[in-house]
PDB file of N, CA and C in Angstrom:
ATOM      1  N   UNK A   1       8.483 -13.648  18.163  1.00  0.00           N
ATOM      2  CA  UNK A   1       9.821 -13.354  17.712  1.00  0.00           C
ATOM      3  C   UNK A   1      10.770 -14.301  18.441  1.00  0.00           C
ATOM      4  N   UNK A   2      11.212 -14.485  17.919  1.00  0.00           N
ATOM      5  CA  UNK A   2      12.634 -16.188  18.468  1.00  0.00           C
ATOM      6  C   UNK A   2      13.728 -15.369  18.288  1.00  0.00           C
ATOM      7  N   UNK A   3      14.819 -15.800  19.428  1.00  0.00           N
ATOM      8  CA  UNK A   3      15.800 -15.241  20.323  1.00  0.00           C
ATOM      9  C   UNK A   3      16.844 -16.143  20.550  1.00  0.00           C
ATOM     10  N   UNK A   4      17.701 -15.657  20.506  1.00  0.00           N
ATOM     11  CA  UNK A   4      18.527 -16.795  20.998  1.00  0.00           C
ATOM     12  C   UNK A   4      19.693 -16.710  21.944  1.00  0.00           C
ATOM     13  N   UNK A   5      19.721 -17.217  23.375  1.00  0.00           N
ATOM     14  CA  UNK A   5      20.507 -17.159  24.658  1.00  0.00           C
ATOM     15  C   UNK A   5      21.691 -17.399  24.125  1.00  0.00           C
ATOM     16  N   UNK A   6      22.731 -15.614  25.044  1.00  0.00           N
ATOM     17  CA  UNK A   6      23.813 -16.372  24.275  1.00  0.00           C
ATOM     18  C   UNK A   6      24.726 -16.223  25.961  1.00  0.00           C
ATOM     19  N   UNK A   7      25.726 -17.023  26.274  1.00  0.00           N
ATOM     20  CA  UNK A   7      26.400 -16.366  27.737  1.00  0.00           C
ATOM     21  C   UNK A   7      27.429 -15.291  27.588  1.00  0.00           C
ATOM     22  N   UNK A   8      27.011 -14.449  28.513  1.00  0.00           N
ATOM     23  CA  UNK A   8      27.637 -13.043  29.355  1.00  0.00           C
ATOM     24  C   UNK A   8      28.339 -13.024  30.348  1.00  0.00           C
ATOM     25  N   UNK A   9      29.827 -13.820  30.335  1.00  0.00           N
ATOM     26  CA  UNK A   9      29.922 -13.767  31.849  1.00  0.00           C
ATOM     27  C   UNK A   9      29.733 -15.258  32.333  1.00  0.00           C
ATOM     28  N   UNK A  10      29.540 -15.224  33.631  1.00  0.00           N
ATOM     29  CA  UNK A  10      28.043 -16.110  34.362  1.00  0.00           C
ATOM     30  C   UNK A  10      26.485 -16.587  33.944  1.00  0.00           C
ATOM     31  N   UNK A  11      26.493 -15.572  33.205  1.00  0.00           N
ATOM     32  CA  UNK A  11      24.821 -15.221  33.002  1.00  0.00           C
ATOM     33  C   UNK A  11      24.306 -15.471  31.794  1.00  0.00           C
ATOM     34  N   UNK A  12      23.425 -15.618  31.333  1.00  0.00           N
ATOM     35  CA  UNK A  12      22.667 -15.892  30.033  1.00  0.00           C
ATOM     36  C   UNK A  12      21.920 -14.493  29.682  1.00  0.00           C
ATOM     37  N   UNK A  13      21.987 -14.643  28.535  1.00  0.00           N
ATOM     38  CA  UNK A  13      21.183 -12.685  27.927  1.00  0.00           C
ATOM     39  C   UNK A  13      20.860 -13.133  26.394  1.00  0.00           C
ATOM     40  N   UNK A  14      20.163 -12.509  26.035  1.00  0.00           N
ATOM     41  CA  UNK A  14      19.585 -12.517  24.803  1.00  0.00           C
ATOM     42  C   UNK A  14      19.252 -10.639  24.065  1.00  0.00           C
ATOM     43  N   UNK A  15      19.702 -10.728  22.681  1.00  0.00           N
ATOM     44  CA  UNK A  15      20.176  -9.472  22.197  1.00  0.00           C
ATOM     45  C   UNK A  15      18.512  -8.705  21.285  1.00  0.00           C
ATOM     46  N   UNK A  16      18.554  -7.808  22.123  1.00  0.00           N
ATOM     47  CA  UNK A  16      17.358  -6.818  21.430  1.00  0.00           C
ATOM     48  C   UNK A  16      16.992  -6.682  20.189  1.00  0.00           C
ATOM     49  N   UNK A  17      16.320  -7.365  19.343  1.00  0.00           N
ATOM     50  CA  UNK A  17      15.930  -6.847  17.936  1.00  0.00           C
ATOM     51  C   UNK A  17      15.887  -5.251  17.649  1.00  0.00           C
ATOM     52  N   UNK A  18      16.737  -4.887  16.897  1.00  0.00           N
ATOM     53  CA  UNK A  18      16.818  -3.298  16.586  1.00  0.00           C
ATOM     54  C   UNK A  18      15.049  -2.607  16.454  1.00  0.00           C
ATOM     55  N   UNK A  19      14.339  -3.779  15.313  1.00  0.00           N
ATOM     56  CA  UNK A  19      13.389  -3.170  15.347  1.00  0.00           C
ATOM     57  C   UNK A  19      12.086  -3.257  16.682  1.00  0.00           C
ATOM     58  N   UNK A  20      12.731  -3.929  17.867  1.00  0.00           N
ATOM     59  CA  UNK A  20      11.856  -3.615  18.932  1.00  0.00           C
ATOM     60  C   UNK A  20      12.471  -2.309  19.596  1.00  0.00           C
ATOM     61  N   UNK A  21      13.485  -2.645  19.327  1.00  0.00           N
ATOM     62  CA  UNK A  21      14.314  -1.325  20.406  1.00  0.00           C
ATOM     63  C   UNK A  21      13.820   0.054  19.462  1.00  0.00           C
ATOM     64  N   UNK A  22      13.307   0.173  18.672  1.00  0.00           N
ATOM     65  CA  UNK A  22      12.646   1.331  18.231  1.00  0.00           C
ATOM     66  C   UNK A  22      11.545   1.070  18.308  1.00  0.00           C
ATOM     67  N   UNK A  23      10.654   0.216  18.097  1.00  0.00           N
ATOM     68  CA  UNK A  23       9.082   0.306  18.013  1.00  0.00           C
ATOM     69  C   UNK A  23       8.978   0.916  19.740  1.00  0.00           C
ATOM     70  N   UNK A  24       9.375   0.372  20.229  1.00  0.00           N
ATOM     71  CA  UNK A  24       9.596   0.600  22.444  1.00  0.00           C
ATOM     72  C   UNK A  24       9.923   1.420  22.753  1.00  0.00           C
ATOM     73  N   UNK A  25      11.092   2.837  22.084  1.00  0.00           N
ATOM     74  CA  UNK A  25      12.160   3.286  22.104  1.00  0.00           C
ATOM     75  C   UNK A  25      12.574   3.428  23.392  1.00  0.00           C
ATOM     76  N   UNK A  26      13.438   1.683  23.314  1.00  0.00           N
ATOM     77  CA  UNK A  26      13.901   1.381  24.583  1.00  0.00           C
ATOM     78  C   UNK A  26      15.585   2.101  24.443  1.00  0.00           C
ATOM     79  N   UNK A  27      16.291   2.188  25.682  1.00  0.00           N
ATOM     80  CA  UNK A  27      17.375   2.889  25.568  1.00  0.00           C
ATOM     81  C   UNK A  27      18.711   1.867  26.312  1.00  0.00           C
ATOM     82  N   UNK A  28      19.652   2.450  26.161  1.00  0.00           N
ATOM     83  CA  UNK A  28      20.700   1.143  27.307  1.00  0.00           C
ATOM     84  C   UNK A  28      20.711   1.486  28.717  1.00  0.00           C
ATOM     85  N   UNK A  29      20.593   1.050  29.511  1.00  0.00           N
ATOM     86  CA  UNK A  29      20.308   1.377  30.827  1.00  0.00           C
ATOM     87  C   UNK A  29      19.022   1.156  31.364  1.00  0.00           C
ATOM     88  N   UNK A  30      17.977   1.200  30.821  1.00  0.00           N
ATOM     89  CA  UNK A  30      16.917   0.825  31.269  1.00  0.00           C
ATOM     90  C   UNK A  30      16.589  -0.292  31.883  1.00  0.00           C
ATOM     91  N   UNK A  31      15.744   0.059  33.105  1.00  0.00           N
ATOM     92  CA  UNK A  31      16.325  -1.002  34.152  1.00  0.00           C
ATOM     93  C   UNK A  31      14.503  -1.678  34.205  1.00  0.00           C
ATOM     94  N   UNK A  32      14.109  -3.006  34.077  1.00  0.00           N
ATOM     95  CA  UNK A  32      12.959  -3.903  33.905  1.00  0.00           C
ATOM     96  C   UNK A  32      12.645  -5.025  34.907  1.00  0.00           C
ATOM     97  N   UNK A  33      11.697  -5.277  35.305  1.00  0.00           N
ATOM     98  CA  UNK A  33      11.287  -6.448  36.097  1.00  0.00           C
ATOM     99  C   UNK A  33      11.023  -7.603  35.102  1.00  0.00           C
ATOM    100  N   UNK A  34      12.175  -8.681  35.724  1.00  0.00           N
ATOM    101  CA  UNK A  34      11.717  -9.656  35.177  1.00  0.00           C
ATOM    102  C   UNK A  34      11.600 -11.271  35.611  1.00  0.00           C
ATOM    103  N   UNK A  35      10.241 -11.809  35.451  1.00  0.00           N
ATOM    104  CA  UNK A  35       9.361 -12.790  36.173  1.00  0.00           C
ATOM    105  C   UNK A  35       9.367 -13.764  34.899  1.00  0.00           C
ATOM    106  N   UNK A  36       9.204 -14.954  35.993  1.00  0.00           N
ATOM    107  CA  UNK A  36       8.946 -16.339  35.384  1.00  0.00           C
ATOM    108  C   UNK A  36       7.474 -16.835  35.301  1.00  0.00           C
ATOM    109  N   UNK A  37       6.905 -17.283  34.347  1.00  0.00           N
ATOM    110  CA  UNK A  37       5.476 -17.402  34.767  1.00  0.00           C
ATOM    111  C   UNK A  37       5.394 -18.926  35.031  1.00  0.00           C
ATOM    112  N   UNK A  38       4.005 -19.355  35.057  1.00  0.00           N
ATOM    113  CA  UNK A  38       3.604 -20.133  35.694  1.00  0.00           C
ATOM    114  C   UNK A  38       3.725 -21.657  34.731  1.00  0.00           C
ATOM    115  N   UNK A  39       3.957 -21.047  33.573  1.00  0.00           N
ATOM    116  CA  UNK A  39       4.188 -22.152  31.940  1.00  0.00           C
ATOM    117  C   UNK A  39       5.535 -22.284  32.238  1.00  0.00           C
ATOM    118  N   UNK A  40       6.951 -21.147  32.955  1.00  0.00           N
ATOM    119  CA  UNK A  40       8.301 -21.673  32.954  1.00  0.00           C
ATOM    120  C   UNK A  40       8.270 -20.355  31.518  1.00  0.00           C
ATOM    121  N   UNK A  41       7.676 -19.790  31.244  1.00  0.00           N
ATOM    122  CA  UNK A  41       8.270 -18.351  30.241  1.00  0.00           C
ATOM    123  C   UNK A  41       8.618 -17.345  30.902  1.00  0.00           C
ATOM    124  N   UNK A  42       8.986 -16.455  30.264  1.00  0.00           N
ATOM    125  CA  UNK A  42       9.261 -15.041  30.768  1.00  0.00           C
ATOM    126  C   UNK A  42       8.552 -13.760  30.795  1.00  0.00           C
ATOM    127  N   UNK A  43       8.249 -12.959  31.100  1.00  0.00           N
ATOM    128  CA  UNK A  43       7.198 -11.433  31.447  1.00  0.00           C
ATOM    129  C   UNK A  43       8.566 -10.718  31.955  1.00  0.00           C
ATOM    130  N   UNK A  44       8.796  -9.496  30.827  1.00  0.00           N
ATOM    131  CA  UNK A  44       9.802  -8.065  31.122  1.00  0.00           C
ATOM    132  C   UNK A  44       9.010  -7.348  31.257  1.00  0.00           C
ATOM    133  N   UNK A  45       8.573  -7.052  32.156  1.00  0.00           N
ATOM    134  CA  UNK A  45       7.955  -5.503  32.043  1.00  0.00           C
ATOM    135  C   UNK A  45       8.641  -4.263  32.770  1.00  0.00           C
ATOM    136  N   UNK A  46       8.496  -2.643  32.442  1.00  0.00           N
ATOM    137  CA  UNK A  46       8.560  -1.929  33.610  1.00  0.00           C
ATOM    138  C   UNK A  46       8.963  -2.015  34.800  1.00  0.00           C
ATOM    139  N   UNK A  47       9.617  -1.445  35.575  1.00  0.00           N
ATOM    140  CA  UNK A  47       9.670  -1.299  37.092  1.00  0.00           C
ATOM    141  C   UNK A  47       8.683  -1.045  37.672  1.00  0.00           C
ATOM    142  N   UNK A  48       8.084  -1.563  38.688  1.00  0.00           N
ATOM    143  CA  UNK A  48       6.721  -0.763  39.744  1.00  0.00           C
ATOM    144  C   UNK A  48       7.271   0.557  40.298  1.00  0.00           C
ATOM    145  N   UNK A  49       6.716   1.005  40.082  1.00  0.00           N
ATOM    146  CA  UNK A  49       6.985   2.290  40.844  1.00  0.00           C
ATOM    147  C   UNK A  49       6.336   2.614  42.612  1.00  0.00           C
ATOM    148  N   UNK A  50       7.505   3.180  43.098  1.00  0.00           N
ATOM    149  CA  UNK A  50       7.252   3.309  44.784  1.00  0.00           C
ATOM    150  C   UNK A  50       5.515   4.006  44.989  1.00  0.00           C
ATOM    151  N   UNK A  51       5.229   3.645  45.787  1.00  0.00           N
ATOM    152  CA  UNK A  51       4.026   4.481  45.887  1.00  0.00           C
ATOM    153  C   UNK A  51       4.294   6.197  46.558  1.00  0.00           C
ATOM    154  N   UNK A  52       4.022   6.994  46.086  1.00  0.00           N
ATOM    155  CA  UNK A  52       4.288   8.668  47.039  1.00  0.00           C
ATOM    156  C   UNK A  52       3.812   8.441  48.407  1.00  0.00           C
ATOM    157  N   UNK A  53       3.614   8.986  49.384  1.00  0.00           N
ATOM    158  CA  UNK A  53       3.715   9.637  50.136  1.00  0.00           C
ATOM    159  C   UNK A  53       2.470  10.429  50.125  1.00  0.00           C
ATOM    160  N   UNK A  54       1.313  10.546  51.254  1.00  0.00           N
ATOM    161  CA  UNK A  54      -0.005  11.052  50.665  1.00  0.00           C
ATOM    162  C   UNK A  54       0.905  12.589  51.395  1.00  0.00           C
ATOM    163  N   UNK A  55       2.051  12.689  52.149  1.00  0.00           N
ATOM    164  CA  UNK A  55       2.308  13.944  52.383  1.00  0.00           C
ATOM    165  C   UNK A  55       3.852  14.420  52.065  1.00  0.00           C
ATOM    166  N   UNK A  56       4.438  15.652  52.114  1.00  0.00           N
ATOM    167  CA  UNK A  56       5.361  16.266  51.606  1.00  0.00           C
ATOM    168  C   UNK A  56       6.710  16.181  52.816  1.00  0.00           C
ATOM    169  N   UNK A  57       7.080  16.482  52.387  1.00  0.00           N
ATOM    170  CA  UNK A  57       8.483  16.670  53.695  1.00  0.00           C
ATOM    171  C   UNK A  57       8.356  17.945  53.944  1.00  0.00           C
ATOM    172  N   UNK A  58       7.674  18.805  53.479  1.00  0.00           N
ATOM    173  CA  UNK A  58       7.176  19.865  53.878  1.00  0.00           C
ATOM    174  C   UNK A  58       5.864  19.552  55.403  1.00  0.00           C
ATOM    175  N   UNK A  59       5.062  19.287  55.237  1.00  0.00           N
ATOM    176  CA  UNK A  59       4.399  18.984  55.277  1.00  0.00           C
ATOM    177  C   UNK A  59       4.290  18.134  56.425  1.00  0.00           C
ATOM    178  N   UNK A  60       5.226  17.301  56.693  1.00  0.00           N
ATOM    179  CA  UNK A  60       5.410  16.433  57.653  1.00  0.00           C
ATOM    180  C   UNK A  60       6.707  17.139  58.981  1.00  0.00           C
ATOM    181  N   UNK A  61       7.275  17.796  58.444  1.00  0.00           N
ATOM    182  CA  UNK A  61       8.377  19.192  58.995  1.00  0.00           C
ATOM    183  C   UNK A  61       7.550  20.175  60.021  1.00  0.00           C
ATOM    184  N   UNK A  62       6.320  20.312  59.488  1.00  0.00           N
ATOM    185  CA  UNK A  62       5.925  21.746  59.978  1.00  0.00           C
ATOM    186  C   UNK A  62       5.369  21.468  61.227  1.00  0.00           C
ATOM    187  N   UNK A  63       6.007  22.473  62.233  1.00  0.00           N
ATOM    188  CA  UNK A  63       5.968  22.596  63.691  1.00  0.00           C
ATOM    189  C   UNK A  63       7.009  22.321  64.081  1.00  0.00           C
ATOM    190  N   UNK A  64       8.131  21.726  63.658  1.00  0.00           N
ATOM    191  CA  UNK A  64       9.492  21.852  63.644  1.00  0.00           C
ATOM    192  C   UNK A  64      10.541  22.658  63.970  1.00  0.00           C
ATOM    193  N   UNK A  65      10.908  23.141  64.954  1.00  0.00           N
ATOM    194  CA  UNK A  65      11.353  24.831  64.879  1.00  0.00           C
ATOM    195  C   UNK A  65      12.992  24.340  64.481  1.00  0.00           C
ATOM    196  N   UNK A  66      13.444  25.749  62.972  1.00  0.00           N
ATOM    197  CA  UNK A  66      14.597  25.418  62.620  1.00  0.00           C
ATOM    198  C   UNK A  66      15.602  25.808  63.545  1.00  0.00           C
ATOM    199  N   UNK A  67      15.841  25.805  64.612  1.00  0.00           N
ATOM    200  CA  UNK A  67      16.955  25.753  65.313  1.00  0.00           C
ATOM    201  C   UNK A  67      17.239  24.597  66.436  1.00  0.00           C
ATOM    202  N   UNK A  68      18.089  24.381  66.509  1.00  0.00           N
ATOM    203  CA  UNK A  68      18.342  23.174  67.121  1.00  0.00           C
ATOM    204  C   UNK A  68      17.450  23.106  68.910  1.00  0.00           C
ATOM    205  N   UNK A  69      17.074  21.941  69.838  1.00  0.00           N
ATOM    206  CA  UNK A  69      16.290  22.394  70.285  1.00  0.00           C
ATOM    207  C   UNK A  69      16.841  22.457  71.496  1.00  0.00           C
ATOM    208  N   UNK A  70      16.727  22.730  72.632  1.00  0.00           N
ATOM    209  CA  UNK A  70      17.653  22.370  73.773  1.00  0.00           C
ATOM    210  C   UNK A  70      16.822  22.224  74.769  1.00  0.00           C
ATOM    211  N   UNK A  71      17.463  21.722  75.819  1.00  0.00           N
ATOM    212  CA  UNK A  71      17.107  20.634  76.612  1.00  0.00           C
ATOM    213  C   UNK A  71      15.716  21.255  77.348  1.00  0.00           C
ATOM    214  N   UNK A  72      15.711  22.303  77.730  1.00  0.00           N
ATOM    215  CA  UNK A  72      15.068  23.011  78.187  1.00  0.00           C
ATOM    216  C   UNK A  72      13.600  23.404  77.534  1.00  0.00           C
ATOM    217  N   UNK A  73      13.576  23.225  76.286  1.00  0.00           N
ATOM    218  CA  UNK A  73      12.673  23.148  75.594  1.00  0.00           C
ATOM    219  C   UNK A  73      11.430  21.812  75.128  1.00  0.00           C
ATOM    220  N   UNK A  74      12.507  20.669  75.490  1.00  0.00           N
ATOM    221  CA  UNK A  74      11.535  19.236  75.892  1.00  0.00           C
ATOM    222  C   UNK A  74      11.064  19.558  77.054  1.00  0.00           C
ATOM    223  N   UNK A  75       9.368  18.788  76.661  1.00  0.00           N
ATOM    224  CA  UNK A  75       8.458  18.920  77.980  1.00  0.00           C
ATOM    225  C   UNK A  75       8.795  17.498  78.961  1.00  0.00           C
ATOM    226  N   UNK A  76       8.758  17.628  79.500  1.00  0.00           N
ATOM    227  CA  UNK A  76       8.731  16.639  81.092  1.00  0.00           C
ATOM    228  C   UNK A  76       8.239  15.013  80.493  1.00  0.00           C
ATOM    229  N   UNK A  77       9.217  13.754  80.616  1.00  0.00           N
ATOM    230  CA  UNK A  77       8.571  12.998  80.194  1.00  0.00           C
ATOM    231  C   UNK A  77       8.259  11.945  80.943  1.00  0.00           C
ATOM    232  N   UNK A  78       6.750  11.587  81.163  1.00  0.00           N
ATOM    233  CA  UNK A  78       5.751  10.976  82.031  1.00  0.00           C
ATOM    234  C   UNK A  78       6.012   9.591  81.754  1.00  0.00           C
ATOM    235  N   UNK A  79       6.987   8.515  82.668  1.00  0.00           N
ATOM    236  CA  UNK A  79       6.547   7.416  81.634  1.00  0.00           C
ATOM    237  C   UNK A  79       5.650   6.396  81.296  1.00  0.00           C
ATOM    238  N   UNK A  80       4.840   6.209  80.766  1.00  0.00           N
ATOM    239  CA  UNK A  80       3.950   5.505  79.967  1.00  0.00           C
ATOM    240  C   UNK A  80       3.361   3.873  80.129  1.00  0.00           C
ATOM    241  N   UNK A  81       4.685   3.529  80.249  1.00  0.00           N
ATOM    242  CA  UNK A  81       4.625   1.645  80.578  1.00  0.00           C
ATOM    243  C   UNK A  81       6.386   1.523  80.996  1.00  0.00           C
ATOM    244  N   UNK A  82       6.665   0.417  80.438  1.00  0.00           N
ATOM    245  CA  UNK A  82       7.847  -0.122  80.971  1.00  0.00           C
ATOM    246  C   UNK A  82       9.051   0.405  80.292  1.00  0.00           C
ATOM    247  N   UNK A  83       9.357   1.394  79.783  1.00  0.00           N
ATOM    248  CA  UNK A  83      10.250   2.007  78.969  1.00  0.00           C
ATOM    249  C   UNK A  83      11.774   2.348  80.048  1.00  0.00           C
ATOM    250  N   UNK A  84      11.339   2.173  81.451  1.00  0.00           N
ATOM    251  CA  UNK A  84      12.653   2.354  82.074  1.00  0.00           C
ATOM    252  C   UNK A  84      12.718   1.749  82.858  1.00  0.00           C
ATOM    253  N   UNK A  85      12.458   0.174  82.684  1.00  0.00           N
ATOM    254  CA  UNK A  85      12.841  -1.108  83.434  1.00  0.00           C
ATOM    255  C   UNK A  85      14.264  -1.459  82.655  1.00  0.00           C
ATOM    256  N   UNK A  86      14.711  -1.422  81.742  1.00  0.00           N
ATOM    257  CA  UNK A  86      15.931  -1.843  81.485  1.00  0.00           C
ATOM    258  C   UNK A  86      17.099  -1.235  81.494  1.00  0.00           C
TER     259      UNK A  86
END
């Protein structure tokens, strides 16, 4: 399908064929990665998506006590290496 760059602004854009924007049912706002290949063309695809988290914020919380903690409640701290040379 042939396209044709038109300028936006600063920028160069090229206008959605109606009948892709339904075969895709792409919407306005939809937000796409887009790469140059190795010929000097273009690849739109999708966003990558973040990878999860193999745990919850639950999950990572617990042992946490919900009240604030006070001083008295930190254990004694031993130090380790050089953490209070500076």
């Amino acid at each position: 399908m042939r396209v044709k760059l038109s300028r936006y602004g600063n920028s160069l854009g090229f206008v959605v064929p109606a009948s892709v924007v339904r075969e895709e049912a792409l919407e306005p706002g939809q937000e796409y990665e887009l790469e140059v290949t190795a010929d000097g063309g273009f690849r739109l695809s999708p966003p990558r998506t973040r990878r999860r988290s193999r745990y919850s914020a639950k999950e990572l919380l617990r042992g946490v006590p919900e009240e604030p903690l006070r001083y008295e409640d930190v254990p004694e701290c031993v130090p380790a290496g050089r953490e209070l040379d500076w």
